[in-house]
N, C-alpha and C. Protein backbone atom coordinates (compact mmCIF):
# COMPACT_ATOMS: atom_id res chain seq x y z
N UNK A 1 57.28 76.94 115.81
CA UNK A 1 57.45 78.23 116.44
C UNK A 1 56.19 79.06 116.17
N UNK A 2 55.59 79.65 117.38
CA UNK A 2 54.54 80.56 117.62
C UNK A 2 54.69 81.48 116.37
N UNK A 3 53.44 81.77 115.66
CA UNK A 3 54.01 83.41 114.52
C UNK A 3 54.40 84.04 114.93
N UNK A 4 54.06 85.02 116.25
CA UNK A 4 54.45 85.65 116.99
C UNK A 4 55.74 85.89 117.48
N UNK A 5 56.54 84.99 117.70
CA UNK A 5 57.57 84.88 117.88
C UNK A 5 59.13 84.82 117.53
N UNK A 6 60.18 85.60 117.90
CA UNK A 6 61.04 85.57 117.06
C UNK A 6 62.32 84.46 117.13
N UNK A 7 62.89 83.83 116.14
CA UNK A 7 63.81 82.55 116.62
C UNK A 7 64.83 82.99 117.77
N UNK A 8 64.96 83.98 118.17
CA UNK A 8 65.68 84.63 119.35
C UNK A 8 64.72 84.50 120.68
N UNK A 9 63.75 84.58 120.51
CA UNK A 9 63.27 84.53 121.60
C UNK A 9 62.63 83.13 121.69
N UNK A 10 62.15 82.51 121.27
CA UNK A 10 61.92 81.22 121.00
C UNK A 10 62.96 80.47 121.49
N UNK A 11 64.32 80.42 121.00
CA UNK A 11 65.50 79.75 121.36
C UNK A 11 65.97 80.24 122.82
N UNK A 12 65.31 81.84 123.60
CA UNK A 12 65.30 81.84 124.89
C UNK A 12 64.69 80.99 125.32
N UNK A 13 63.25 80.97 125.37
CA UNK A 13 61.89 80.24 125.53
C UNK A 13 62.78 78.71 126.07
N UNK A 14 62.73 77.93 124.96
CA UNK A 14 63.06 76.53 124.56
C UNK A 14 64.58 76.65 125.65
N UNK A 15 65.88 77.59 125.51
CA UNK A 15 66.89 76.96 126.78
C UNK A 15 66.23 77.49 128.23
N UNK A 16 65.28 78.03 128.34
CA UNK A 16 64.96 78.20 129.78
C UNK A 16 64.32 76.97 129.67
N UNK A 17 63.38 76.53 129.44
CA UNK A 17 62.50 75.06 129.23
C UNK A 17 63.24 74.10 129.70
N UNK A 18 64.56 73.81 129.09
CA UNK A 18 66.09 72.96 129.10
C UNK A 18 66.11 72.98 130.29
N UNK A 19 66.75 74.03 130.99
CA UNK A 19 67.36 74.63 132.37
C UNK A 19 66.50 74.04 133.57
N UNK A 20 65.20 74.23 133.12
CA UNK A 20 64.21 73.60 134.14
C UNK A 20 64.41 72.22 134.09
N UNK A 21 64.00 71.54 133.23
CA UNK A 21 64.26 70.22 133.15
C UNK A 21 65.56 69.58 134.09
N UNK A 22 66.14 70.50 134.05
CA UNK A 22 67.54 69.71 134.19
C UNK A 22 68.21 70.19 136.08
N UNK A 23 67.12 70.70 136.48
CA UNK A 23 67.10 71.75 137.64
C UNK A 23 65.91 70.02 138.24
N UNK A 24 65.13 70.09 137.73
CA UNK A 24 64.06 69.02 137.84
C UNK A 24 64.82 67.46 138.01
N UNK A 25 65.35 66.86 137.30
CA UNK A 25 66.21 65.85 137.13
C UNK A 25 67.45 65.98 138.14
N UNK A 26 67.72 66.54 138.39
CA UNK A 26 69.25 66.97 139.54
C UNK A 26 68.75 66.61 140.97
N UNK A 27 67.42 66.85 141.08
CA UNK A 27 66.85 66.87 142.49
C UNK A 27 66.93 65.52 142.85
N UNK A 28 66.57 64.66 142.26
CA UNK A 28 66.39 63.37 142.00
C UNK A 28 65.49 62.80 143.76
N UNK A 29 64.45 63.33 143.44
CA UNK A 29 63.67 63.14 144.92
C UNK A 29 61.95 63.52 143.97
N UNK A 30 61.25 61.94 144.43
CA UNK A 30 60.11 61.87 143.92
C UNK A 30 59.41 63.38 144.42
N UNK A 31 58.26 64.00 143.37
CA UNK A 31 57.56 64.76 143.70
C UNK A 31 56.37 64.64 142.64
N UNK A 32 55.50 65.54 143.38
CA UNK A 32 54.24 65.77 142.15
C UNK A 32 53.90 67.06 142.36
N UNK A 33 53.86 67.28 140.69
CA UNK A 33 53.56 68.40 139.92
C UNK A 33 55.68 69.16 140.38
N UNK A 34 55.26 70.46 139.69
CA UNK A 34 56.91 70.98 139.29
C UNK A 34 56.42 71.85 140.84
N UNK A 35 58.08 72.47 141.02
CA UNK A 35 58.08 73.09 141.92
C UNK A 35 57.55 74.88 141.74
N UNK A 36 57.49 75.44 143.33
CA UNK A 36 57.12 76.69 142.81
C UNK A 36 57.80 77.86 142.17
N UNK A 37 59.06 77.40 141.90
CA UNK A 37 60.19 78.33 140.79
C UNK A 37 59.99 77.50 139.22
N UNK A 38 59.62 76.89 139.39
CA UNK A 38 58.89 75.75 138.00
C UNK A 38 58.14 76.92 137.81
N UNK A 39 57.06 76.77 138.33
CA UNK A 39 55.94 77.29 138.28
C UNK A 39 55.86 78.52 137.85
N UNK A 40 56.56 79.51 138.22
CA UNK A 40 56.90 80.78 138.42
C UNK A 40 57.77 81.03 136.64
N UNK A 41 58.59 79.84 136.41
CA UNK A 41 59.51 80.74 135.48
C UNK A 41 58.11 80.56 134.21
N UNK A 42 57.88 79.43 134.56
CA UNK A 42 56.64 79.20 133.26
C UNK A 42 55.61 79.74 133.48
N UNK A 43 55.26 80.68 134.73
CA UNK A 43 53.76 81.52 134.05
C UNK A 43 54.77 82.82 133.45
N UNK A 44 55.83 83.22 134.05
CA UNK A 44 56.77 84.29 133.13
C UNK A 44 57.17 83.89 131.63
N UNK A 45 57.38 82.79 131.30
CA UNK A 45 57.62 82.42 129.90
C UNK A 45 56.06 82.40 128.94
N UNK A 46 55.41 82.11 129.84
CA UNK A 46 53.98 82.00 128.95
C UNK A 46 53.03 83.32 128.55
N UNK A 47 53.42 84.05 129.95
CA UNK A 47 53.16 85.33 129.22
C UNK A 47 53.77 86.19 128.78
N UNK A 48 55.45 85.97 128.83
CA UNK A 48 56.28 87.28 128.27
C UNK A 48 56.10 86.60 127.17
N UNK A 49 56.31 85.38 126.69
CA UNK A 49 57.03 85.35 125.76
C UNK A 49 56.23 84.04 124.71
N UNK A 50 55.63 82.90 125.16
CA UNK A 50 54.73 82.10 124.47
C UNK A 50 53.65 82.45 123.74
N UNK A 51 52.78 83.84 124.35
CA UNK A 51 51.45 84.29 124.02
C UNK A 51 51.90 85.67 123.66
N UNK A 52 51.20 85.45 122.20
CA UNK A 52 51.26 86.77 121.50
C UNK A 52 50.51 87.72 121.84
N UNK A 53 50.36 88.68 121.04
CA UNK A 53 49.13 90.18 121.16
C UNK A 53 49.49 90.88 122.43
N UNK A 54 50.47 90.77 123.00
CA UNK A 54 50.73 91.94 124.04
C UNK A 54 50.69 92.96 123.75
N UNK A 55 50.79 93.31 122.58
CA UNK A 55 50.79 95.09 122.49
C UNK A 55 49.38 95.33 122.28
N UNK A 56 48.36 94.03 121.65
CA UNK A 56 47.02 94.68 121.08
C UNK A 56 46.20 95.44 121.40
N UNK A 57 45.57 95.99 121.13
CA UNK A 57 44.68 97.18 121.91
C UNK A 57 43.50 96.88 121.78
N UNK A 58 42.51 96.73 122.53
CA UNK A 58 40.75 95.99 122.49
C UNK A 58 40.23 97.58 121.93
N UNK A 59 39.90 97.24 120.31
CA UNK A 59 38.95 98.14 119.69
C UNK A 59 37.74 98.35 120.30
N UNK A 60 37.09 97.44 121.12
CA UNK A 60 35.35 97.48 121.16
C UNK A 60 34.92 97.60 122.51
N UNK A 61 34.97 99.02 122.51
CA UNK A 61 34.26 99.63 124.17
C UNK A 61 34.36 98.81 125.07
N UNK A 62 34.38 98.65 126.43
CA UNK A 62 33.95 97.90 127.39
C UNK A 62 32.77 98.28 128.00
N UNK A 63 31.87 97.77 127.41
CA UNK A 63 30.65 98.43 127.65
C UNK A 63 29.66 97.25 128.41
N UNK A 64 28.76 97.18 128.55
CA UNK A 64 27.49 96.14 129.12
C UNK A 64 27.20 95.28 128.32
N UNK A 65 26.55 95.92 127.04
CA UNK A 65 26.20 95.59 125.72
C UNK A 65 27.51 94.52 125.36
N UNK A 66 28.95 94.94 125.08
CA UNK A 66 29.95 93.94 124.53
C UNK A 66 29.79 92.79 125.40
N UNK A 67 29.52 93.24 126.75
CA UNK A 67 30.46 91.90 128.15
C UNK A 67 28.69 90.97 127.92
N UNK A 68 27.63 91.75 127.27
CA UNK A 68 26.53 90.33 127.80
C UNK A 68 26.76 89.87 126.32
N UNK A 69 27.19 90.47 124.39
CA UNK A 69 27.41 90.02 123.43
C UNK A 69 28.57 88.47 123.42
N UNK A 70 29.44 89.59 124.45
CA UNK A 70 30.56 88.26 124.76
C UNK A 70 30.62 87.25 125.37
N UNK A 71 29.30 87.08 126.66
CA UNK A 71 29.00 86.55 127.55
C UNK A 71 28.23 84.95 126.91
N UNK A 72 27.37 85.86 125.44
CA UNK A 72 25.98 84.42 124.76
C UNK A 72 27.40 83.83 124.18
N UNK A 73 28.65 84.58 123.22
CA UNK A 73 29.36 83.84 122.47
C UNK A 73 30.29 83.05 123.48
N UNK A 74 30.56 83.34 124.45
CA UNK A 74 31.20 82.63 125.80
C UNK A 74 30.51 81.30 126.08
N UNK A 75 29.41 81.34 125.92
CA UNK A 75 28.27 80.31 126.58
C UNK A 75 28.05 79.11 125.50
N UNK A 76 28.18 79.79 124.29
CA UNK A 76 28.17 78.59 122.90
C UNK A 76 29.44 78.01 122.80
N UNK A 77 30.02 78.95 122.98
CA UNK A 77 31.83 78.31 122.17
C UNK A 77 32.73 77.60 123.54
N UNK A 78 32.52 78.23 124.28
CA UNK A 78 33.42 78.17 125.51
C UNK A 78 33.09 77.43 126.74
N UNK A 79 31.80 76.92 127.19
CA UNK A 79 31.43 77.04 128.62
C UNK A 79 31.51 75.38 128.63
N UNK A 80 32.19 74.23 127.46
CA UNK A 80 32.12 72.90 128.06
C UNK A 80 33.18 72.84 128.57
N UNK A 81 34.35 73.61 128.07
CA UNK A 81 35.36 73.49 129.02
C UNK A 81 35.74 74.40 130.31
N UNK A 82 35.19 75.75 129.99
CA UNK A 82 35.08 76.88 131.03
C UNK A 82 33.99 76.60 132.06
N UNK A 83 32.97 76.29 131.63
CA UNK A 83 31.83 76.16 132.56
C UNK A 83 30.85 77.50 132.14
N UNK A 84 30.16 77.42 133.10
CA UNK A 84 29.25 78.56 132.12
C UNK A 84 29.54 80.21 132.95
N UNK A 85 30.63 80.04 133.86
CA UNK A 85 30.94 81.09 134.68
C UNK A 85 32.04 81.23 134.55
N UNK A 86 33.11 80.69 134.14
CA UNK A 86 34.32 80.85 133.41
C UNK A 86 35.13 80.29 134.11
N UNK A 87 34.63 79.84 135.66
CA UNK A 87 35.51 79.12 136.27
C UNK A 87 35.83 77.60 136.39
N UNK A 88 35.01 77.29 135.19
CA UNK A 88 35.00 75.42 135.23
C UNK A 88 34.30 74.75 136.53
N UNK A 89 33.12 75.72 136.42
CA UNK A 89 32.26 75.09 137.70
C UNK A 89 31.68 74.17 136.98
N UNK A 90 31.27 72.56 137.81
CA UNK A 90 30.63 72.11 137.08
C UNK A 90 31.50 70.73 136.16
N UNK A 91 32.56 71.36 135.39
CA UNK A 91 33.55 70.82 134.31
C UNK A 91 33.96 69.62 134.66
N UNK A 92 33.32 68.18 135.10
CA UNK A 92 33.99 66.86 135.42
C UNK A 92 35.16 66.79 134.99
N UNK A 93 35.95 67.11 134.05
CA UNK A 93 37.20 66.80 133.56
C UNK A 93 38.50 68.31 133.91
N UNK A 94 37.74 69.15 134.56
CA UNK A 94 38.51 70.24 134.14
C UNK A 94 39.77 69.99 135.11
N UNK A 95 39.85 68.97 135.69
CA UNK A 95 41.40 69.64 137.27
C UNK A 95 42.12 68.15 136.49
N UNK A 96 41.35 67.43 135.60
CA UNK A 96 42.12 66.31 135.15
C UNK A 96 42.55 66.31 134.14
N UNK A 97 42.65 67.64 133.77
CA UNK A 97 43.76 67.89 132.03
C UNK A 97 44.88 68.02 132.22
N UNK A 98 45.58 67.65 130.95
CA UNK A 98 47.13 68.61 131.70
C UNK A 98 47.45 69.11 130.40
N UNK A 99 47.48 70.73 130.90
CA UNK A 99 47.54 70.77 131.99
C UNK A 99 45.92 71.35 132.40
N UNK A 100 45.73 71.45 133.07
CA UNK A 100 44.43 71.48 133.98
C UNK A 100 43.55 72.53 133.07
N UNK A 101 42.06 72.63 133.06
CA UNK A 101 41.58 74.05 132.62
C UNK A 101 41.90 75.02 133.01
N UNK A 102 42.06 76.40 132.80
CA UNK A 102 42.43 77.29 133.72
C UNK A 102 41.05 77.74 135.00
N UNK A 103 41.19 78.53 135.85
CA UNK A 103 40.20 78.98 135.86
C UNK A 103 40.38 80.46 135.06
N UNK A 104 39.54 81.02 134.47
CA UNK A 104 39.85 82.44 133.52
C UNK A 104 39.33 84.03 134.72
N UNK A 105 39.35 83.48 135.77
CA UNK A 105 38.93 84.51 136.63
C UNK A 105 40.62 84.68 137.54
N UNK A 106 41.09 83.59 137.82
CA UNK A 106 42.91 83.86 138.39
C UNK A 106 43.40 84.79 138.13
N UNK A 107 44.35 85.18 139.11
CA UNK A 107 45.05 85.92 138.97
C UNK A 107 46.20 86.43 137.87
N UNK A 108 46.53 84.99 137.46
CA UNK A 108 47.09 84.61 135.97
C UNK A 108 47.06 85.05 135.20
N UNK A 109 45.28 84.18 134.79
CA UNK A 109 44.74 84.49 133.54
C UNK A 109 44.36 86.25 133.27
N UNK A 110 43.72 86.65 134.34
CA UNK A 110 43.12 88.19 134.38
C UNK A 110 44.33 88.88 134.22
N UNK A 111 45.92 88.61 134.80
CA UNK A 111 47.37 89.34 134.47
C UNK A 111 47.37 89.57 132.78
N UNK A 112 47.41 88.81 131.88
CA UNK A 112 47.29 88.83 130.84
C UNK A 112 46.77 90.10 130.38
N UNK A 113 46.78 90.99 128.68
CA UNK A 113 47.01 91.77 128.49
C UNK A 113 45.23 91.79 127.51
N UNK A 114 44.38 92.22 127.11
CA UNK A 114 43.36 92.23 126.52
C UNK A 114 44.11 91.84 125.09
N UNK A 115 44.99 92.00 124.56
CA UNK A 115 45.51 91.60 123.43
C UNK A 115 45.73 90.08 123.66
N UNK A 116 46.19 89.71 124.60
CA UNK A 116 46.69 88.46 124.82
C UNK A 116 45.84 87.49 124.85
N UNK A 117 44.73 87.63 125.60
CA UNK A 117 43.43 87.25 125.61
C UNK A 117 43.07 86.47 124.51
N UNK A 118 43.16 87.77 123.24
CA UNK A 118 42.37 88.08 121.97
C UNK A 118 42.83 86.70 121.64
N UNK A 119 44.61 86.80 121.57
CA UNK A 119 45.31 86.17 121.04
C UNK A 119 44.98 84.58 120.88
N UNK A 120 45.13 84.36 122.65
CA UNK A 120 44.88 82.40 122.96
C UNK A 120 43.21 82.76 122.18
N UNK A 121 42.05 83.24 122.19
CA UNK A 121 40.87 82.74 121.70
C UNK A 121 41.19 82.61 120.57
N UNK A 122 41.76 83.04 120.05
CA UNK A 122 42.30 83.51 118.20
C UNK A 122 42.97 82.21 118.03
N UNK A 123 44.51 81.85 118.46
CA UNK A 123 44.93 80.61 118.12
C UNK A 123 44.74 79.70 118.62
N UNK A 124 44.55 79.84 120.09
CA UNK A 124 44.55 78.68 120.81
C UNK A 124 45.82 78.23 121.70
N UNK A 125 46.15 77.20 122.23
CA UNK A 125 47.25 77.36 123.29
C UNK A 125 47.81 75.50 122.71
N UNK A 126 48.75 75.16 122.00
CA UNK A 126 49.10 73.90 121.59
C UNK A 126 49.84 73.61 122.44
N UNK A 127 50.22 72.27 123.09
CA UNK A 127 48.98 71.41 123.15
C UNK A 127 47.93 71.07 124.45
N UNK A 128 47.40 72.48 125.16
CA UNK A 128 46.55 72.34 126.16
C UNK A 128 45.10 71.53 125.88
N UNK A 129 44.94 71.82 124.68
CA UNK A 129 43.47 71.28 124.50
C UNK A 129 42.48 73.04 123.76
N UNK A 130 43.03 73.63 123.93
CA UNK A 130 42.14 75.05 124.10
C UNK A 130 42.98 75.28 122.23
N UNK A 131 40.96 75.22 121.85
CA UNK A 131 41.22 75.08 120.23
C UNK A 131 41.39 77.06 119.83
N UNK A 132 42.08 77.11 118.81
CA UNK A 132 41.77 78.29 118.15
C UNK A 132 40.40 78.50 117.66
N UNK A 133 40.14 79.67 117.84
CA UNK A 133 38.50 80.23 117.06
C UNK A 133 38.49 80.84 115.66
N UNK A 134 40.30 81.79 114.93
CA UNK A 134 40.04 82.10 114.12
C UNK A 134 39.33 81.34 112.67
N UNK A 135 38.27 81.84 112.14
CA UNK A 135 38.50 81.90 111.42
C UNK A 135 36.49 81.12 111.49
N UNK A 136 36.14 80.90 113.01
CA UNK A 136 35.11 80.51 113.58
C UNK A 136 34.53 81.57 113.81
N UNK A 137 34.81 82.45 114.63
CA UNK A 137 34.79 83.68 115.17
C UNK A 137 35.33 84.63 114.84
N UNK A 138 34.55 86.07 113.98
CA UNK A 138 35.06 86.92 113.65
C UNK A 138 36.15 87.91 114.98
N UNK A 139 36.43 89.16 114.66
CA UNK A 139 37.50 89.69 115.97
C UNK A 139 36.84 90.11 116.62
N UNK A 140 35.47 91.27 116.05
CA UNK A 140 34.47 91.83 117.60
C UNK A 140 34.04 90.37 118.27
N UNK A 141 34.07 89.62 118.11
CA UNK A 141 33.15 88.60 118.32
C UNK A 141 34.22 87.91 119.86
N UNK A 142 35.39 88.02 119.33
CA UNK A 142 36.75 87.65 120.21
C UNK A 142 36.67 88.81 121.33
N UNK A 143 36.82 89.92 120.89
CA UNK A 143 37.24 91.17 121.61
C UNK A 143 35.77 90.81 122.57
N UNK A 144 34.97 90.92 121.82
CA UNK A 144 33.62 91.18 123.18
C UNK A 144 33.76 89.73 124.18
N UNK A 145 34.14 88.75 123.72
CA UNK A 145 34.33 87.37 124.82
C UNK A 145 35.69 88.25 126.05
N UNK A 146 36.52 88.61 125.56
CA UNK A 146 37.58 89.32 126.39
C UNK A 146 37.15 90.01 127.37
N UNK A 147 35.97 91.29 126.49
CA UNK A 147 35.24 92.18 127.85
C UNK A 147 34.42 91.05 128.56
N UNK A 148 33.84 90.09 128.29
CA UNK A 148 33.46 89.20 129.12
C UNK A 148 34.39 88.42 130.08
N UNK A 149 35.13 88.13 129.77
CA UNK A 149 36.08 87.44 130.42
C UNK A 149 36.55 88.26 131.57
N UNK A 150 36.86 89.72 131.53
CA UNK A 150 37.33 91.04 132.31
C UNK A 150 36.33 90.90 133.58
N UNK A 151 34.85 90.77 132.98
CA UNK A 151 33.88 90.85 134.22
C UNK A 151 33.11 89.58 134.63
N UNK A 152 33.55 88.33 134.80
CA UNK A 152 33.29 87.17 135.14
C UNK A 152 32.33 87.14 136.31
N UNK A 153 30.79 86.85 136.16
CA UNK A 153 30.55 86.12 137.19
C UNK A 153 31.09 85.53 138.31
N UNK A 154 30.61 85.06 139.72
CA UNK A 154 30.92 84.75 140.47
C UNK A 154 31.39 83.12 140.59
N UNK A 155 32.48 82.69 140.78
CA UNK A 155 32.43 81.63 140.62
C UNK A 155 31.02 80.69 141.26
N UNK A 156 30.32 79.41 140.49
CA UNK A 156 29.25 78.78 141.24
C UNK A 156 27.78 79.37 140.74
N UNK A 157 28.12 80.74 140.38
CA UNK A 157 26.93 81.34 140.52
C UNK A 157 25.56 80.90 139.56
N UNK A 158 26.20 80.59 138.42
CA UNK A 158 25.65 80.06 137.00
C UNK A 158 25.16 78.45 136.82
N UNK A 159 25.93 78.38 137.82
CA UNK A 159 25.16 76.49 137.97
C UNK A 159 26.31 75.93 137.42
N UNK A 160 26.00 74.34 137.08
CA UNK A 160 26.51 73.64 136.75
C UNK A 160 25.72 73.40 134.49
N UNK A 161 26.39 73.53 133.99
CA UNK A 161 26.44 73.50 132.50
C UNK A 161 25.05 72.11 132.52
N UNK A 162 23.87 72.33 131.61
CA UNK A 162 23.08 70.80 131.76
C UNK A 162 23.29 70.40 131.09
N UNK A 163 24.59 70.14 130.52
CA UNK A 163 25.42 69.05 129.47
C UNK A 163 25.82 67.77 130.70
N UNK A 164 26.32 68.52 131.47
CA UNK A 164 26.88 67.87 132.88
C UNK A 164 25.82 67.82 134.34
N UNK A 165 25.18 68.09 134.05
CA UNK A 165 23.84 68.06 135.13
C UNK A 165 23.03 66.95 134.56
N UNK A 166 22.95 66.70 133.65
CA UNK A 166 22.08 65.11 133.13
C UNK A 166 23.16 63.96 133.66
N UNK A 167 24.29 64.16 132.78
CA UNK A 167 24.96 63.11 133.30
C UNK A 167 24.95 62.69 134.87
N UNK A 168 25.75 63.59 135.70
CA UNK A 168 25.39 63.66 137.38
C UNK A 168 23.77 63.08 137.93
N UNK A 169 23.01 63.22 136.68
CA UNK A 169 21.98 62.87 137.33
C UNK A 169 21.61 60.99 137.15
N UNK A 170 21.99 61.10 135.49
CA UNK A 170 22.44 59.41 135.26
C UNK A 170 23.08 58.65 136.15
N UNK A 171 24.36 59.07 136.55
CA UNK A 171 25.40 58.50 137.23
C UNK A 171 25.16 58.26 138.74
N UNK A 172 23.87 59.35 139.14
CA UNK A 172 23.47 58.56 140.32
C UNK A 172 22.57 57.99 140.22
N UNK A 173 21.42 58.22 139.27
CA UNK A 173 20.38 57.14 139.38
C UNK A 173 21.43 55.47 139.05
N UNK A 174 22.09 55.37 138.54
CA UNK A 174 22.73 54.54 137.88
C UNK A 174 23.06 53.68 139.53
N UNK A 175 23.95 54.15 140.22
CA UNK A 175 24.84 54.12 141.14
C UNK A 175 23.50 53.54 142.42
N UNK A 176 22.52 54.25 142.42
CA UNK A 176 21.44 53.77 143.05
C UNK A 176 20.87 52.71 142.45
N UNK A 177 20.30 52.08 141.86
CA UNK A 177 19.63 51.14 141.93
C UNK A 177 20.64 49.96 141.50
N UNK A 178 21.96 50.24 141.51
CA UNK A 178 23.02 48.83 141.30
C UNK A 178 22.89 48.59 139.95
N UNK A 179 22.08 48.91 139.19
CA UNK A 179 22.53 48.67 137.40
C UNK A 179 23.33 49.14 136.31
N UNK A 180 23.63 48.66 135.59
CA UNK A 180 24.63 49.11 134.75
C UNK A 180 24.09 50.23 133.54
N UNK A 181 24.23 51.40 133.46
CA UNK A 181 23.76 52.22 132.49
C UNK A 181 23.44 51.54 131.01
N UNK A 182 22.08 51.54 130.73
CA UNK A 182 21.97 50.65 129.35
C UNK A 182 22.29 51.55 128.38
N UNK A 183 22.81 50.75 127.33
CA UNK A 183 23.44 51.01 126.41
C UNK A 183 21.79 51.86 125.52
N UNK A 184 22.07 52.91 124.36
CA UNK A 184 20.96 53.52 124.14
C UNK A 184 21.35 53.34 122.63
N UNK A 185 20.50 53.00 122.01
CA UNK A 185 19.70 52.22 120.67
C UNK A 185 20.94 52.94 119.64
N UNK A 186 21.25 52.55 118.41
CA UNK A 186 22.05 53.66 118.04
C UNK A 186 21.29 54.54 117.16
N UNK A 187 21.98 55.92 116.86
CA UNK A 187 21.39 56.94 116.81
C UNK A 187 21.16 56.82 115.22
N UNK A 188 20.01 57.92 114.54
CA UNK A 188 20.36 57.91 112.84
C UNK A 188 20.27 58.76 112.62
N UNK A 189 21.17 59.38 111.29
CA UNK A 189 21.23 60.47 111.13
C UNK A 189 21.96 60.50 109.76
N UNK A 190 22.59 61.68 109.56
CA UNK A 190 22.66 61.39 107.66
C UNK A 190 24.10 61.63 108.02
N UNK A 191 25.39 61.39 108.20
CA UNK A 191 26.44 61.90 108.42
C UNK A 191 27.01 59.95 108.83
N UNK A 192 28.26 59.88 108.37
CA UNK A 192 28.74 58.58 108.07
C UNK A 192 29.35 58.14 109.48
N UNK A 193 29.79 57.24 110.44
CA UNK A 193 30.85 57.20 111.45
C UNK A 193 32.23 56.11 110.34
N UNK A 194 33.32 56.72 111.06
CA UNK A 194 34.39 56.04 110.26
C UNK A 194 34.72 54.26 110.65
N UNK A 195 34.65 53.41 109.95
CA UNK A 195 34.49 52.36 109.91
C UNK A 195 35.93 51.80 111.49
């Protein structure tokens, strides 16, 4: 159970969860992905009631200064899975998670409360993939990624991440000349790999 959370509401949480399931199973008619009352009760459960800091209040101005502070710590911590524009431009893996990356510019994500925000960078979201920062990241450090997050670039606009622009570029030279990507020497370094 979330800290945040109280075993009352949690034990709401968890029999609405039930209810779906069993709303899901009744239909008994193949589909993919949940339906759009699926959909619906769980972005309402995720933000009334899964994600904490709704009441929090963003201490640190929304100023220029925070959104470009939040923007470099956005770009180190955040942008292999966000992309470097927040929309997972770029992100080879991002529509193949599950569940999927978000994009952080949606309607969704931007619904969310600046506390709430704080919150998922703070713990993280188990088990999406989206790690907690406390304790990585002090709170201005959180709060100013938030005012960043508030004023997102255009989706596209930022390019593609050149973590993922080399590869794309491997994968077609690769793909062009019919050879198999050679394997590259192994690396050395002072740090052990586990047997």
């Amino acid at each position: 159970m979330p800290p945040a959370m109280s075993r009352r509401t949690w034990a709401v949480g968890v029999a609405l969860v039930a209810a779906l399931e069993l709303a899901g199973l009744s239909s008994c008619k193949p589909r993919e992905g949940p339906h759009n009352i699926e959909n619906t009760i769980a972005k309402e459960v995720k933000q009334k009631i899964t994600i904490g800091g709704r009441e929090w209040k963003n201490p640190v101005p929304d100023t220029e200064d925070s959104q470009n502070e939040g923007g470099e710590h956005f770009q180190h911590h955040c942008m292999i899975c966000h992309g470097l524009d927040g929309h997972a431009t770029g992100v080879p893996f991002a529509a193949k998670m599950d569940p999927p990356v978000p994009d952080l510019g949606s309607r969704d994500v931007q619904g969310y409360t600046d506390g709430q925000l704080k919150w998922v960078i703070q713990n993280g979201i188990a088990p999406s993939g989206m790690p907690g920062w406390n304790g990585i990241l002090d709170d201005s450090k959180m709060w100013n990624i938030v005012n960043y997050i508030r004023h997102l670039p255009e989706p596209g606009s930022l390019g593609v991440p050149a973590v993922y622009q080399e590869a794309e570029a491997q994968h077609a030279h690769a793909g062009k000349s019919g050879k198999k990507p050679q394997k590259r020497a192994h690396h050395k370094h002072r740090h052990k790999h586990p047997q």
